[in-house]
PDB file of N, CA and C in Angstrom:
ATOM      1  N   UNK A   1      20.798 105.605  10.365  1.00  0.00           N
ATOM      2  CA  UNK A   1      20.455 105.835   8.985  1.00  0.00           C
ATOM      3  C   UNK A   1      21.114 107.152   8.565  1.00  0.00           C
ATOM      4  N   UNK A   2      21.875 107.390   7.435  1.00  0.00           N
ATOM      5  CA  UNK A   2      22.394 108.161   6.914  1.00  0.00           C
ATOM      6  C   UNK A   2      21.234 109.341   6.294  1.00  0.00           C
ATOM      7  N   UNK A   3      21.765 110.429   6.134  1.00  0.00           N
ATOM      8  CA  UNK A   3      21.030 111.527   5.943  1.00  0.00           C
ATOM      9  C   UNK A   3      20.593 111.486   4.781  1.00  0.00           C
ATOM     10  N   UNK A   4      21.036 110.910   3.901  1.00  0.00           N
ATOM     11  CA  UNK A   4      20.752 110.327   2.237  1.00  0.00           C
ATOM     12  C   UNK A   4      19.889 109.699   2.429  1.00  0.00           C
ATOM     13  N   UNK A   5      19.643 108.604   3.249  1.00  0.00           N
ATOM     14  CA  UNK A   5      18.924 107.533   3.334  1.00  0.00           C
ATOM     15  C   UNK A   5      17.105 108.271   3.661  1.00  0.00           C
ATOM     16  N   UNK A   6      17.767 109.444   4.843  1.00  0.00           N
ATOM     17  CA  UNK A   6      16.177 110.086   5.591  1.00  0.00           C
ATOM     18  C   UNK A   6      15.537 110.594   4.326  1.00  0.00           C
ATOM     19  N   UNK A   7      16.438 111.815   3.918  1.00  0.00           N
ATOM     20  CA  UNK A   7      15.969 112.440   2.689  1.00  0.00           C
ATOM     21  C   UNK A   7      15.245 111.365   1.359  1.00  0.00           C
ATOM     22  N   UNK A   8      15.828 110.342   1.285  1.00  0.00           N
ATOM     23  CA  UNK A   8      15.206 109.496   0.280  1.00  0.00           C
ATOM     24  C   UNK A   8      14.287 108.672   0.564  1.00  0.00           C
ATOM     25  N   UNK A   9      13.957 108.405   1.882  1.00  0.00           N
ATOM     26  CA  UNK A   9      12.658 108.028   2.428  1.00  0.00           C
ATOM     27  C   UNK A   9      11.597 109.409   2.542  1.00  0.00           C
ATOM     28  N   UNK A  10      12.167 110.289   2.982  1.00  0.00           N
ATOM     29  CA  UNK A  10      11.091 111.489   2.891  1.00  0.00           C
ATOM     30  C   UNK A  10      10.117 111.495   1.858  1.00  0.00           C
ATOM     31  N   UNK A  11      11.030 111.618   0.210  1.00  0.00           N
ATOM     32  CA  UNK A  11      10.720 111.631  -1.238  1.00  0.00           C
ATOM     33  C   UNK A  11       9.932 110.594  -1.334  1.00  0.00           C
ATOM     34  N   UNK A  12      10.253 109.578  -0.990  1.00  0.00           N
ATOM     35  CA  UNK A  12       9.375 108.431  -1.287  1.00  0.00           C
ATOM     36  C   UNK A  12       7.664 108.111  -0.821  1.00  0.00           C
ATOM     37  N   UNK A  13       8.203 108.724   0.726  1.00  0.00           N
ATOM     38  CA  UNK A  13       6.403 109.111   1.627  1.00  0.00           C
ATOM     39  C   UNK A  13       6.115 110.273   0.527  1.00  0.00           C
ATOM     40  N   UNK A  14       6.292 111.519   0.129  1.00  0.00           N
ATOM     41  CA  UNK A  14       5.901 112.459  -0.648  1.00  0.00           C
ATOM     42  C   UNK A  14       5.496 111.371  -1.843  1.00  0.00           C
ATOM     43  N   UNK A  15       5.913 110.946  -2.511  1.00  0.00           N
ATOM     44  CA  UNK A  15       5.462 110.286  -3.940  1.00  0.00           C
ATOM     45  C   UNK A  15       4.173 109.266  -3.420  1.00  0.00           C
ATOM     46  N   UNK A  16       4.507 108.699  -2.521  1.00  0.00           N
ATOM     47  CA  UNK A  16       3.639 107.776  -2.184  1.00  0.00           C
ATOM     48  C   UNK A  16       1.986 108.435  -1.959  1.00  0.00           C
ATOM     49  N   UNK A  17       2.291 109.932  -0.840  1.00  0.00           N
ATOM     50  CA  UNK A  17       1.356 110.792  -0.576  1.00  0.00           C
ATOM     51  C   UNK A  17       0.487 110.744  -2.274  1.00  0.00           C
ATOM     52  N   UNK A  18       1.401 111.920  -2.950  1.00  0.00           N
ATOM     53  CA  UNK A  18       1.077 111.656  -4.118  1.00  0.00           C
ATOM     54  C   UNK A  18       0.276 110.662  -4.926  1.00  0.00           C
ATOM     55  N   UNK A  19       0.691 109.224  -4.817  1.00  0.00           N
ATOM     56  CA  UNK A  19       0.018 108.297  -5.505  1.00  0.00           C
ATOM     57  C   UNK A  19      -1.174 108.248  -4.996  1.00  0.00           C
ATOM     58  N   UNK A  20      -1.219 108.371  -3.305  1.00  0.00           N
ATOM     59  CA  UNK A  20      -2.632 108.152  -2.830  1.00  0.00           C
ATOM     60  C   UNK A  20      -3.684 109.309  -3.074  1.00  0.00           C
ATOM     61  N   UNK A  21      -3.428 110.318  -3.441  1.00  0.00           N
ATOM     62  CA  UNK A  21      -4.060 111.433  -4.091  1.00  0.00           C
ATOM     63  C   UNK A  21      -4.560 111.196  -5.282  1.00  0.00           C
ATOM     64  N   UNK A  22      -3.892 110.642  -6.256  1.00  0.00           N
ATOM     65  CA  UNK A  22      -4.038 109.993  -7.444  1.00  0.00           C
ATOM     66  C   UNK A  22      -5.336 109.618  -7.511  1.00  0.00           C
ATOM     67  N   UNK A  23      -4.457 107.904  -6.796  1.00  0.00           N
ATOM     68  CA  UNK A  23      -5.760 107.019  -6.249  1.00  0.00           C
ATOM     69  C   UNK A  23      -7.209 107.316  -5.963  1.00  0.00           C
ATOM     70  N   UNK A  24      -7.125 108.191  -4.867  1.00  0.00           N
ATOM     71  CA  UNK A  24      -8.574 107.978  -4.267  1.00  0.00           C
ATOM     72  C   UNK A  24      -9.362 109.301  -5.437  1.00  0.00           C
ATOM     73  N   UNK A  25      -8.358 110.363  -5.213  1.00  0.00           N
ATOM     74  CA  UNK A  25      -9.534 111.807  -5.527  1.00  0.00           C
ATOM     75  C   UNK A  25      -8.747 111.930  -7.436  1.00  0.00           C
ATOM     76  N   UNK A  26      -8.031 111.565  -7.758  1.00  0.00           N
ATOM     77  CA  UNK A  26      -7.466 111.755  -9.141  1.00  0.00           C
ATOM     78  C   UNK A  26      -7.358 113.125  -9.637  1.00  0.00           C
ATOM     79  N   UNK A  27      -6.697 113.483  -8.185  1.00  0.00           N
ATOM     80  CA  UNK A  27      -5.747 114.613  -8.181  1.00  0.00           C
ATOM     81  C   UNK A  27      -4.210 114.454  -8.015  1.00  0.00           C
ATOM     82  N   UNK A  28      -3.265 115.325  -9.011  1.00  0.00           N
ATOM     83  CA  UNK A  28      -2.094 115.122  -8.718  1.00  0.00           C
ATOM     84  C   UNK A  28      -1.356 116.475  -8.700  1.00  0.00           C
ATOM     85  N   UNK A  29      -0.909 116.315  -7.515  1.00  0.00           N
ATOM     86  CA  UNK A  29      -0.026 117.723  -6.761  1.00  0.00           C
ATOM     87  C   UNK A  29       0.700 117.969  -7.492  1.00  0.00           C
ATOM     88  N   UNK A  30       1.885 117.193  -7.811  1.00  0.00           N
ATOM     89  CA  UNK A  30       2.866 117.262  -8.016  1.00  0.00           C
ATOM     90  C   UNK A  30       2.928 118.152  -9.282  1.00  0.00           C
ATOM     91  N   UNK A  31       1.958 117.966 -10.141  1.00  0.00           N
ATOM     92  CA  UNK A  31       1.168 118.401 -11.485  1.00  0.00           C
ATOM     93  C   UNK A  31       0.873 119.164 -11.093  1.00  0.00           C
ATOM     94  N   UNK A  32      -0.114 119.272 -10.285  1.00  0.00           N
ATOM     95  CA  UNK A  32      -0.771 120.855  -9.741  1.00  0.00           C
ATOM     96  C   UNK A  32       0.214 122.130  -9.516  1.00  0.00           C
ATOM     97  N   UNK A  33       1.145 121.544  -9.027  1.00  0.00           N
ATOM     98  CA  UNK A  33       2.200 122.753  -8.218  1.00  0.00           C
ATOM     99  C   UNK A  33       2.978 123.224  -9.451  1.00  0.00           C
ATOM    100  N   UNK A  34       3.765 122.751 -10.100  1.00  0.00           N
ATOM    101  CA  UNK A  34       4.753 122.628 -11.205  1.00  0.00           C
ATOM    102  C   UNK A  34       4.070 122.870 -12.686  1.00  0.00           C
ATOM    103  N   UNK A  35       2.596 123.228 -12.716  1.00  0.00           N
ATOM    104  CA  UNK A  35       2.239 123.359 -14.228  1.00  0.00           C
ATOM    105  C   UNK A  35       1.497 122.202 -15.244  1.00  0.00           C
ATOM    106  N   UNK A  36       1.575 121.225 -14.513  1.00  0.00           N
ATOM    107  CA  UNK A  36       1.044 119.782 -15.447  1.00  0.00           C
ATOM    108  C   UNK A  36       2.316 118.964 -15.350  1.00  0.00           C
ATOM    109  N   UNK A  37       1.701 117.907 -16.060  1.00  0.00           N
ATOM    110  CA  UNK A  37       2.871 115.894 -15.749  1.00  0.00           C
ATOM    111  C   UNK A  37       3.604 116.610 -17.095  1.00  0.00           C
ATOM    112  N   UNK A  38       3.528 117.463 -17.968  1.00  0.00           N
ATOM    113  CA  UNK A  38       5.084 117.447 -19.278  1.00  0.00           C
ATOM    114  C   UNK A  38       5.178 118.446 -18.395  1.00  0.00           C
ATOM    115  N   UNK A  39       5.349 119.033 -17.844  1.00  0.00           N
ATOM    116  CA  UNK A  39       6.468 120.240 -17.706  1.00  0.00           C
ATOM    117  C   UNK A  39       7.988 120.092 -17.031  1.00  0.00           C
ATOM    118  N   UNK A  40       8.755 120.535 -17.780  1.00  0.00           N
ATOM    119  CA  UNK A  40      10.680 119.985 -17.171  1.00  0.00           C
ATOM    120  C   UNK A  40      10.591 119.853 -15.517  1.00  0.00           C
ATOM    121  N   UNK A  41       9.853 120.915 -15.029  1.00  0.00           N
ATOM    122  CA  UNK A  41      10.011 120.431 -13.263  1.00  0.00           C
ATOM    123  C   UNK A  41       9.359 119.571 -12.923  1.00  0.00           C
ATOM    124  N   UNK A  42       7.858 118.960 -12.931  1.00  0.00           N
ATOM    125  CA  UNK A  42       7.213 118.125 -12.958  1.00  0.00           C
ATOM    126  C   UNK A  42       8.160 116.973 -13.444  1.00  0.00           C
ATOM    127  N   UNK A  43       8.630 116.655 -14.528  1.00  0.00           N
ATOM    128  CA  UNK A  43       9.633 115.782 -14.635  1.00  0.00           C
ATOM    129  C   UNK A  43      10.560 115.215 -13.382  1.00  0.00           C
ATOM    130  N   UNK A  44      11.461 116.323 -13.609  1.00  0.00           N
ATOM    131  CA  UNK A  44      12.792 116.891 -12.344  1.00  0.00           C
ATOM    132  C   UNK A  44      11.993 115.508 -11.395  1.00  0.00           C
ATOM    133  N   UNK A  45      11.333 116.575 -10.833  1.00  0.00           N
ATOM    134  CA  UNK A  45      10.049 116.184  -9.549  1.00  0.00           C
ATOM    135  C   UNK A  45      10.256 114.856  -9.349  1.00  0.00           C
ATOM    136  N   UNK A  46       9.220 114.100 -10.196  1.00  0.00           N
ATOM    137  CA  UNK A  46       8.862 112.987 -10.574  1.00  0.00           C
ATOM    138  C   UNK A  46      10.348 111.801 -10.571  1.00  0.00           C
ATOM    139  N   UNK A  47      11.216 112.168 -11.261  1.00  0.00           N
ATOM    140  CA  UNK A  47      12.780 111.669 -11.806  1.00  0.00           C
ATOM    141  C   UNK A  47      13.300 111.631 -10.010  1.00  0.00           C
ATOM    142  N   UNK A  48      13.510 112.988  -9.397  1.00  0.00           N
ATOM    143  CA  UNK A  48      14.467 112.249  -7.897  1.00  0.00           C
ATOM    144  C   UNK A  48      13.253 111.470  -6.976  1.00  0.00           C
ATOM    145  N   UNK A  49      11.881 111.810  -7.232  1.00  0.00           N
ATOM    146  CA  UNK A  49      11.372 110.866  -5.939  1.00  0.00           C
ATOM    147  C   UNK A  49      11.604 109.297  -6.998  1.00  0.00           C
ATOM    148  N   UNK A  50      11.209 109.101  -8.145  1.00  0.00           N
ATOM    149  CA  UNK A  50      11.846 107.855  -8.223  1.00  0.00           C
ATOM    150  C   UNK A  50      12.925 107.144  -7.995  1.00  0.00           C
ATOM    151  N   UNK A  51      14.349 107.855  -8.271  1.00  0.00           N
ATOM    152  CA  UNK A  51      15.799 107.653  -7.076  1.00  0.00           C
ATOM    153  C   UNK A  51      15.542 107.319  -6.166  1.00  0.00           C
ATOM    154  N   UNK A  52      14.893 108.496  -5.573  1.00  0.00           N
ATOM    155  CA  UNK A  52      14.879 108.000  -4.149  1.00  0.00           C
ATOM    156  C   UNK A  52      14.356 106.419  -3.438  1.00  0.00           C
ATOM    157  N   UNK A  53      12.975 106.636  -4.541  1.00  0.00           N
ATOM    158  CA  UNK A  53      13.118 105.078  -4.198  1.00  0.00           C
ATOM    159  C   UNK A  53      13.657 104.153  -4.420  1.00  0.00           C
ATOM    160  N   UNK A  54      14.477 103.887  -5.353  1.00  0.00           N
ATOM    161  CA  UNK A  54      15.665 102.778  -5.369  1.00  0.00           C
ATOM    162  C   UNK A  54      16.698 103.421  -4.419  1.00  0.00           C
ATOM    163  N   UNK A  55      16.787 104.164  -4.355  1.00  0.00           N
ATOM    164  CA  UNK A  55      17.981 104.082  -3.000  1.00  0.00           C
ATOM    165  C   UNK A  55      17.061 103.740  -1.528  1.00  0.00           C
ATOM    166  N   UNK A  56      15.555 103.761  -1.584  1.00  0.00           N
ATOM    167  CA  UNK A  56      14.943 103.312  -0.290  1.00  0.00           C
ATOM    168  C   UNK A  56      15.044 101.713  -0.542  1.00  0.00           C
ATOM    169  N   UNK A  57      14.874 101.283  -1.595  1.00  0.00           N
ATOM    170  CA  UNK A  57      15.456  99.759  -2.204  1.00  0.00           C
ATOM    171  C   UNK A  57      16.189  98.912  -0.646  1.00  0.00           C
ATOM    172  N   UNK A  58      17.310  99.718  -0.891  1.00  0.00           N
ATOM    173  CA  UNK A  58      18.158  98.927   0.073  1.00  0.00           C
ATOM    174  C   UNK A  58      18.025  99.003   1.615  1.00  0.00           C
ATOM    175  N   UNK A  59      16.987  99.304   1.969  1.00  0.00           N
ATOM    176  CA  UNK A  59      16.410  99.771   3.607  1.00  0.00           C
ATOM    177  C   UNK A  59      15.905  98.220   3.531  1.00  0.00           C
ATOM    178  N   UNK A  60      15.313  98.066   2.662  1.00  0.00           N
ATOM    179  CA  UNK A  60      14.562  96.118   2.303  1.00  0.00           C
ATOM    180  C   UNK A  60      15.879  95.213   2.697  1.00  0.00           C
ATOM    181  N   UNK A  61      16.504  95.370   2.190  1.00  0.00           N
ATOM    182  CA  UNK A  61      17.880  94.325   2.712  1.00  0.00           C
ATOM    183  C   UNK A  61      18.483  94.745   3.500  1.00  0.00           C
ATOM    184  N   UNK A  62      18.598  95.757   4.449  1.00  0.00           N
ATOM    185  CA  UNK A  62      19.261  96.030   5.238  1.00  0.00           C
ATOM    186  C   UNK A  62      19.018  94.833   6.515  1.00  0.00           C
ATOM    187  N   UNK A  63      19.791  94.008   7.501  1.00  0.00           N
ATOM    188  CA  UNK A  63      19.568  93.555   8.575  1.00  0.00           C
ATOM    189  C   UNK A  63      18.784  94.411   9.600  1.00  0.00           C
ATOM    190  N   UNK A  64      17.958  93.536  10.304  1.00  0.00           N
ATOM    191  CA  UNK A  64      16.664  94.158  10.927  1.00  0.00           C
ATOM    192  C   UNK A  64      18.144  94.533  12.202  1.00  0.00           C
ATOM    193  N   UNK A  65      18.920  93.604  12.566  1.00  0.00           N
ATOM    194  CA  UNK A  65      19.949  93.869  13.613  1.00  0.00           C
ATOM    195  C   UNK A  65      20.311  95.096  13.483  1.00  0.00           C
ATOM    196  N   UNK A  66      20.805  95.432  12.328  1.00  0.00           N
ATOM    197  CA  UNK A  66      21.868  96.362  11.657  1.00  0.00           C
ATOM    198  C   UNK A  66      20.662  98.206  11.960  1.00  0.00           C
ATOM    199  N   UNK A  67      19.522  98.273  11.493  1.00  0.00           N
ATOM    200  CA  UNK A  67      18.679  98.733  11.323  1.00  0.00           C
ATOM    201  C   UNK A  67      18.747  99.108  12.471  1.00  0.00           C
ATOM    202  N   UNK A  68      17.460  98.950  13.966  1.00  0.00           N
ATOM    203  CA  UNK A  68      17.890  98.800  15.394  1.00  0.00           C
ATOM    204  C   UNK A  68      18.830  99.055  16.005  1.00  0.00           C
ATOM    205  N   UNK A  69      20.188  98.488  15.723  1.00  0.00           N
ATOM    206  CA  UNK A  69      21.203  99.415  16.428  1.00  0.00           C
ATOM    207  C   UNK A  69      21.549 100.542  15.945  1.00  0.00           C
ATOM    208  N   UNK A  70      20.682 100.962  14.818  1.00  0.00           N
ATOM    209  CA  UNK A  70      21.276 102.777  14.526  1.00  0.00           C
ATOM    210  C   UNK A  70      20.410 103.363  15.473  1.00  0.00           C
ATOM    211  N   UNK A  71      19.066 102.302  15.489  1.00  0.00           N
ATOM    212  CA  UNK A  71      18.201 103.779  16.183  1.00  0.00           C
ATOM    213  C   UNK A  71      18.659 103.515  17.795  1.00  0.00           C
ATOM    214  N   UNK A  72      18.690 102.007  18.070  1.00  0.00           N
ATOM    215  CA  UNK A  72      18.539 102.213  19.927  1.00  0.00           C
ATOM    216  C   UNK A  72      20.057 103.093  20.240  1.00  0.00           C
ATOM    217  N   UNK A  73      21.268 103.056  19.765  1.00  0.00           N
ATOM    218  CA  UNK A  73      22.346 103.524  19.721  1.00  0.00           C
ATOM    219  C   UNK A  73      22.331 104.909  20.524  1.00  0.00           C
ATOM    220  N   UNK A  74      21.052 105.810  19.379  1.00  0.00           N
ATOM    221  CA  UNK A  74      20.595 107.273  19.479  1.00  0.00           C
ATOM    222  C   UNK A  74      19.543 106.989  20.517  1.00  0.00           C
ATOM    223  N   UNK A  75      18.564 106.254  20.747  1.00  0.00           N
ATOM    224  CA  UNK A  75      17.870 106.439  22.025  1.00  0.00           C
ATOM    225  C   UNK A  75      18.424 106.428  23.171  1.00  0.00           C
ATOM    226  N   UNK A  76      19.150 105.505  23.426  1.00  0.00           N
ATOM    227  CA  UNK A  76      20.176 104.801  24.200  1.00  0.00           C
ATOM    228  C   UNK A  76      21.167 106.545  24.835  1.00  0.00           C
ATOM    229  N   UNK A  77      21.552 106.924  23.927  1.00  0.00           N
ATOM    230  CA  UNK A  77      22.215 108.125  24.430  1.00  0.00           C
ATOM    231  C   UNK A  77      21.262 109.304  25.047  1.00  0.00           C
ATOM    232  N   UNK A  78      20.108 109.591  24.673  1.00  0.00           N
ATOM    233  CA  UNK A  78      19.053 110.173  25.355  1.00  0.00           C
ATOM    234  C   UNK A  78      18.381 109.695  26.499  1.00  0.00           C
ATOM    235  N   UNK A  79      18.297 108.382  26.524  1.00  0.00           N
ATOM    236  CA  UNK A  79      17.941 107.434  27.534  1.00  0.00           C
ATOM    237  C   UNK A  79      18.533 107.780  28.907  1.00  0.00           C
ATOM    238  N   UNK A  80      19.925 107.492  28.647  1.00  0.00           N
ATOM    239  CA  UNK A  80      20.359 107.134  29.624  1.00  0.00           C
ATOM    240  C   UNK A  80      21.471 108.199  30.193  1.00  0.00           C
ATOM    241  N   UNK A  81      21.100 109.365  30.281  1.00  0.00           N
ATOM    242  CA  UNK A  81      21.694 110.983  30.571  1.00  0.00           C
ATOM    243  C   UNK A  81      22.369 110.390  31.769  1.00  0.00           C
ATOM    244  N   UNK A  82      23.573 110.579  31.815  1.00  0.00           N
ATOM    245  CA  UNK A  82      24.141 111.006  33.287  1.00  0.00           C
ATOM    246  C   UNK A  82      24.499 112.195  34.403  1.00  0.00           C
ATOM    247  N   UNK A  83      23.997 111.960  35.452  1.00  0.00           N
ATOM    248  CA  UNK A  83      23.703 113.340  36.116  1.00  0.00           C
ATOM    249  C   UNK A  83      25.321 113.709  36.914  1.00  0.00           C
ATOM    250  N   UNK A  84      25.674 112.529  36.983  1.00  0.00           N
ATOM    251  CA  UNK A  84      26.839 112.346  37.938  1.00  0.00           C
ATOM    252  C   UNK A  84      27.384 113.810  38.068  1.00  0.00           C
ATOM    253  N   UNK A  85      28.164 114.488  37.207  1.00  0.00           N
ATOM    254  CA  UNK A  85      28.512 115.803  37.357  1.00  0.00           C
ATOM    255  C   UNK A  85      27.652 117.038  38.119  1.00  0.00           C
ATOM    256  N   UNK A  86      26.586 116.997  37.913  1.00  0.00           N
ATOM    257  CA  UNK A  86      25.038 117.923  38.762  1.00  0.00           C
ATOM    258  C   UNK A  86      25.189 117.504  40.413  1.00  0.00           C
ATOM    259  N   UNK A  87      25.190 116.645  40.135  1.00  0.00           N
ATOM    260  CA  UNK A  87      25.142 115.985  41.538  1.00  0.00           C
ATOM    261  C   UNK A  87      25.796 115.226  42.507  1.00  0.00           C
ATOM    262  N   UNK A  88      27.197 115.924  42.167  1.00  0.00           N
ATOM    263  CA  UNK A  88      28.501 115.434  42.613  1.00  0.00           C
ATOM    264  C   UNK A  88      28.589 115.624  43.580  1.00  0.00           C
ATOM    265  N   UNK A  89      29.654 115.208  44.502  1.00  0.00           N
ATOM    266  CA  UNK A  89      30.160 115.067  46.130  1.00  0.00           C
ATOM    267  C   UNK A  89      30.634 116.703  46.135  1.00  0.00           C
ATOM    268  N   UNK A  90      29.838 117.343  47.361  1.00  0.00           N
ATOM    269  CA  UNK A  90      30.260 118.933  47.446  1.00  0.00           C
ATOM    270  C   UNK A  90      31.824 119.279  48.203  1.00  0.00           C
ATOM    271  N   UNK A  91      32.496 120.212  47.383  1.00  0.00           N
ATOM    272  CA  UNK A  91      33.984 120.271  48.159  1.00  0.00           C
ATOM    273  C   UNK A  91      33.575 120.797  49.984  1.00  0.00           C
ATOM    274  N   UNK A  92      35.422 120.616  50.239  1.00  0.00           N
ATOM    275  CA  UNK A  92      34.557 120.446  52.096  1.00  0.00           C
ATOM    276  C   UNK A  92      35.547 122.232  52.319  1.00  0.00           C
ATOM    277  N   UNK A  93      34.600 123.102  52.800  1.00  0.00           N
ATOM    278  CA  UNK A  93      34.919 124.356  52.867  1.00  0.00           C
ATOM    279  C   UNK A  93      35.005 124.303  54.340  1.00  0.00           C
ATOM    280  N   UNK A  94      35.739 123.704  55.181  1.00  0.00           N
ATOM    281  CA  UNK A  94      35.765 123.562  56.907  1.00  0.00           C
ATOM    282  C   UNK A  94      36.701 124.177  57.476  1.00  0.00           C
ATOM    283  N   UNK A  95      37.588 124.292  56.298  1.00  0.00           N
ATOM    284  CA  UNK A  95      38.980 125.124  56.653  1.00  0.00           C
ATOM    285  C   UNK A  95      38.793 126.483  56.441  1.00  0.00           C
ATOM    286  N   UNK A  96      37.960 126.768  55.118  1.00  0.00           N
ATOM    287  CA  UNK A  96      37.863 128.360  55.176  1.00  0.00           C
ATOM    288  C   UNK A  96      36.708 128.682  55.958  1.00  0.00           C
ATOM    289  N   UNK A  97      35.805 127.714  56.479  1.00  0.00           N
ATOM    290  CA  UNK A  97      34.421 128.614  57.591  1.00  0.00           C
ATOM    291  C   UNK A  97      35.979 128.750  59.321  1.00  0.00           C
ATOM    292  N   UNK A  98      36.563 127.908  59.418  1.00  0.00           N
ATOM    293  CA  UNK A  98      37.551 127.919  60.141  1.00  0.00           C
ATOM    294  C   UNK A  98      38.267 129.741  60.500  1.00  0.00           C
ATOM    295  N   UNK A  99      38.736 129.680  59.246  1.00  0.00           N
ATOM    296  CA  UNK A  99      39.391 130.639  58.927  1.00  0.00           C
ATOM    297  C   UNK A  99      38.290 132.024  59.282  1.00  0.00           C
ATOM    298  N   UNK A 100      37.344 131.908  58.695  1.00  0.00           N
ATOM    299  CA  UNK A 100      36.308 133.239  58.614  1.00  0.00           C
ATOM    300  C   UNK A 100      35.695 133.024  59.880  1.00  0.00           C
ATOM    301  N   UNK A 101      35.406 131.947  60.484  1.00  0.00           N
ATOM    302  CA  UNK A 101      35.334 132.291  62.471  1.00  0.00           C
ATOM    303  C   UNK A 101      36.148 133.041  63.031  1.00  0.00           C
ATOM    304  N   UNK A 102      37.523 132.283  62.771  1.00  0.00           N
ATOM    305  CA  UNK A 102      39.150 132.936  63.508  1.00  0.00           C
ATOM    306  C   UNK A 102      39.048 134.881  63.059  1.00  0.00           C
ATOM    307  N   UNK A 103      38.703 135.204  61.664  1.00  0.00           N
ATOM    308  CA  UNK A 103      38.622 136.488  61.480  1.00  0.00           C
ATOM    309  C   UNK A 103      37.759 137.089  62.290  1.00  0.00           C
ATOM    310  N   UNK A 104      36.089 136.547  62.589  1.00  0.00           N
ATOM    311  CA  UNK A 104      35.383 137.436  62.702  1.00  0.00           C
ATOM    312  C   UNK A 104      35.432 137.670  64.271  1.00  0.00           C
ATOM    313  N   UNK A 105      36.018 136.267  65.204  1.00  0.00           N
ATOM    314  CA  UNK A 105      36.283 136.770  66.423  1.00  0.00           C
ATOM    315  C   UNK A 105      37.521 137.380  66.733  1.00  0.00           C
ATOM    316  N   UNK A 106      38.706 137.441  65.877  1.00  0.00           N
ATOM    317  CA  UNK A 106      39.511 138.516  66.027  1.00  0.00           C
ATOM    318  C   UNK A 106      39.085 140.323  65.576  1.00  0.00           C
ATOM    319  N   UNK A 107      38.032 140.466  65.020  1.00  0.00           N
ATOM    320  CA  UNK A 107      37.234 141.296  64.494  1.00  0.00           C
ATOM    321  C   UNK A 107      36.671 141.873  65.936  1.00  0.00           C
ATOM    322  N   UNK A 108      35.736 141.073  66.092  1.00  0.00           N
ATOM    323  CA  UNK A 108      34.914 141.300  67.444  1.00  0.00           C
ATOM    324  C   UNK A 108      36.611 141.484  68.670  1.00  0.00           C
ATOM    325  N   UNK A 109      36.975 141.451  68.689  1.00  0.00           N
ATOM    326  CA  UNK A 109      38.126 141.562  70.245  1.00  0.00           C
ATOM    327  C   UNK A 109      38.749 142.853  69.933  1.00  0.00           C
ATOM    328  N   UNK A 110      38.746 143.373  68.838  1.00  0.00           N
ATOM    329  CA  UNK A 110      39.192 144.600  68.327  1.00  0.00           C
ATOM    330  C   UNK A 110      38.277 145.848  68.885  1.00  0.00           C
ATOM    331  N   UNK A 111      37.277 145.445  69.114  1.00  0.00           N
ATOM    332  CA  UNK A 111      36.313 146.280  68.899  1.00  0.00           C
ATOM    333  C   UNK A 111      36.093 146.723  70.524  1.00  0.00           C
TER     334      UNK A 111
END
C-alpha cells in the first residue's frame, strides 16, 4: 500500500473516530479543536478527511490477491532473515598457527 493510500486510511479512522463521538456522546472534536463546524479550518479538516475517503474508495476494489501480496511481500522479508553471513564457514588459520609455532620455538632455542 502506497503511503497516500496509509495516510488516507489514517484520515478516514480519524473521521470515523469522529463520527463515533458524534454518535454516541454528541460531541465533535474536530469542532472542538478548530473553533466550531463554520470555521475555515474545521472546514479544511472536514474537506481532506472526506478525500481521503474516496481515495480509501478504491482499497474496496482493489484484488484481495493484489492487497496480500503487498503485505506478505513485507512480512516475508522480516520473516525470513538470513543468517548465512553470521554464521559462515570460519577461514582455516593452520598455516599462520604453523608459522607462529616455527617462531616461538625458534624463539625458545635462542634463548
Amino acid at each position: 500500500m502506497s503511503m497516500v493510500m496509509r495516510v488516507a486510511l489514517a484520515l478516514v479512522i480519524i473521521g470515523a473516530l469522529n463520527w463515533g463521538l458524534i454518535g454516541f456522546f454528541g460531541f465533535d472534536l474536530v469542532a472542538t479543536i478548530f473553533g466550531g463546524q463554520n470555521t475555515i479550518l474545521a472546514k479544511i479538516i472536514y474537506a481532506i478527511v472526506g478525500l481521503s475517503g474516496l481515495a480509501a474508495i478504491a482499497l474496496l476494489f482493489k484484488p484481495d490477491e493484489e492487497i496480500e501480496g503487498e503485505y506478505s511481500e513485507n512480512r516475508e522479508a522480516f520473516r525470513n532473515v538470513n543468517y548465512n553471513a553470521e554464521f559462515g564457514d570460519e577461514p582455516d588459520f593452520t598455516a599462520m598457527r604453523k608459522d607462529n609455532e616455527r617462531d616461538i620455538t625458534i624463539e625458545d632455542e635462542d634463548k
